[in-house]
Protein backbone atom coordinates (compact mmCIF):
# COMPACT_ATOMS: atom_id res chain seq x y z
CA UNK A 1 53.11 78.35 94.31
CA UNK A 2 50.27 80.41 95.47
CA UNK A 3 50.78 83.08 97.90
CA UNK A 4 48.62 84.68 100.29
CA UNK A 5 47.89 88.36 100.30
CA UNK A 6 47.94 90.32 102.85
CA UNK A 7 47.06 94.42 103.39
CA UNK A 8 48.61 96.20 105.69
CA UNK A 9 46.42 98.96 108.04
CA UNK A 10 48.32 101.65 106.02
CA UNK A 11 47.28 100.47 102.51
CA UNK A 12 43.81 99.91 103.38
CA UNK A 13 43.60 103.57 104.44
CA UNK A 14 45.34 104.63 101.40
CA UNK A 15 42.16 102.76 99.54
CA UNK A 16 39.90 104.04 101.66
CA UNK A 17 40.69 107.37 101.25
CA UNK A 18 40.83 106.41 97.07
CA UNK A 19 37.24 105.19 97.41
CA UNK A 20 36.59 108.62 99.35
CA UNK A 21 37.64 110.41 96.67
CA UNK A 22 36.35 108.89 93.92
CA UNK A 23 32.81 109.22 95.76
CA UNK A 24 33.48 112.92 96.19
CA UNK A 25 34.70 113.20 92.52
CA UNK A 26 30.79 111.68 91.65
CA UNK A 27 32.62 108.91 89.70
CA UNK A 28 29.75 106.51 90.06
CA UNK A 29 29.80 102.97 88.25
CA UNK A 30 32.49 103.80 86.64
CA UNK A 31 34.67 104.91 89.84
CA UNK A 32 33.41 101.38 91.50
CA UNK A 33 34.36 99.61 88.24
CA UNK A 34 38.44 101.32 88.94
CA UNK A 35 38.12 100.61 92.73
CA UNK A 36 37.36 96.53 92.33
CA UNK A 37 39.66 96.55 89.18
CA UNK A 38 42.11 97.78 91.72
CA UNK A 39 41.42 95.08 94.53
CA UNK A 40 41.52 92.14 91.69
CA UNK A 41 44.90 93.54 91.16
CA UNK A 42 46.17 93.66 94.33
CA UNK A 43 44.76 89.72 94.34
CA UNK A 44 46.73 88.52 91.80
CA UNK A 45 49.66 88.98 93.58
CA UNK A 46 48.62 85.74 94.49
CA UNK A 47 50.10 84.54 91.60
CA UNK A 48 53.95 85.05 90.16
CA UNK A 49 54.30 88.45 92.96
CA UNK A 50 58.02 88.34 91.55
CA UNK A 51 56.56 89.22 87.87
CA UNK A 52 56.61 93.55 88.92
CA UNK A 53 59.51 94.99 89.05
CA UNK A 54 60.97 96.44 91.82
CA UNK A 55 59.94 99.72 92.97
CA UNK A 56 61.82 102.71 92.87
CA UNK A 57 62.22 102.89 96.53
CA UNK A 58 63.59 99.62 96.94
CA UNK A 59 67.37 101.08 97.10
CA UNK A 60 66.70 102.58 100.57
CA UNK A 61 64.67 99.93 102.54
CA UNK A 62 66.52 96.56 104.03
CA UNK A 63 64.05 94.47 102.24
CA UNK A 64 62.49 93.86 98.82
CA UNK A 65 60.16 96.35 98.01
CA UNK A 66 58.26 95.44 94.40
CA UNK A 67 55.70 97.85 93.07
CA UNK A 68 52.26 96.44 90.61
CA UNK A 69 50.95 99.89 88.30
CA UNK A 70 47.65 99.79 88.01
CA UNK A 71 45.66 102.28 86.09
CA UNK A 72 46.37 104.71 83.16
CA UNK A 73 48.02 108.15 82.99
CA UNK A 74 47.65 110.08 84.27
CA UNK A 75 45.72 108.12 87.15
CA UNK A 76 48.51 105.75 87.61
CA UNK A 77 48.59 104.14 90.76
CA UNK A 78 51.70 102.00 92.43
CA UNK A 79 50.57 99.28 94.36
CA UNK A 80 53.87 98.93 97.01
CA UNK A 81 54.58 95.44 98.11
CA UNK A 82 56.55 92.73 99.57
CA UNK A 83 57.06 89.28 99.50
CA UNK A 84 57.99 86.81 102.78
CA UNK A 85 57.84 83.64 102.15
CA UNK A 86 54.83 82.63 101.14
CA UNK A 87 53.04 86.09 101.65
CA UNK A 88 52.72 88.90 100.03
CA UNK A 89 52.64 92.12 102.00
CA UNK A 90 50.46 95.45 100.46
CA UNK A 91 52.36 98.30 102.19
CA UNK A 92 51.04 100.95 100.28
CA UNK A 93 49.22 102.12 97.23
CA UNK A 94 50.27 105.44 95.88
CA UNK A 95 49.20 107.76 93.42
CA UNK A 96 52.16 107.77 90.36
CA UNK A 97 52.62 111.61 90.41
CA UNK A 98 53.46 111.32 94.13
CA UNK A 99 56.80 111.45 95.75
CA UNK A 100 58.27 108.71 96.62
CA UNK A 101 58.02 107.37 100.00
CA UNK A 102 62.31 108.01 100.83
CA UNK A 103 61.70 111.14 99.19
CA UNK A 104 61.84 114.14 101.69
CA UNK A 105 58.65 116.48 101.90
């Protein structure tokens, strides 16, 4: 089954403000290289979604929260999902060393 994927308003600003960075950071072909490595990611959810495990925040949301890591450490970066039906939902894409999103500030 093939699903579709969509990205929500809050995970395209998270990439946004990835690309940002890695622009400021002078990263060049290399950064662009991460950044579409990232979005091919993030479209093969399209296939199997159900294959990452479920993120750690999944305990305190009412639905299934599933997290792909892209990236090495220590620029390891959760890609926060889920799935309805035959969609796949991007919520968020976080940095690894972040708190978690039911973590208080």
């Amino acid at each position: 089954m093939a699903f579709r994927v969509e990205v929500t308003p809050e995970a395209k600003q998270d990439a946004n403000t990835l690309l940002e960075w890695l622009n400021s950071q002078y990263a060049g072909d290399a950064g662009l290289r991460w950044f579409r490595g990232l979005n091919e990611a993030i479209e093969s959810l399209s296939t199997l979604p159900k294959r990452c495990r479920l993120a750690p925040e999944n305990a305190s949301v009412p639905f299934e929260m599933r997290q792909l890591l892209y990236g090495k450490r220590p620029h390891m970066y959760r890609v926060l999902f889920t799935i309805d039906g035959d969609v796949v939902y991007v919520l968020r894409i976080r940095h690894g060393r972040r708190r978690r999103l039911d973590e208080p500030h």
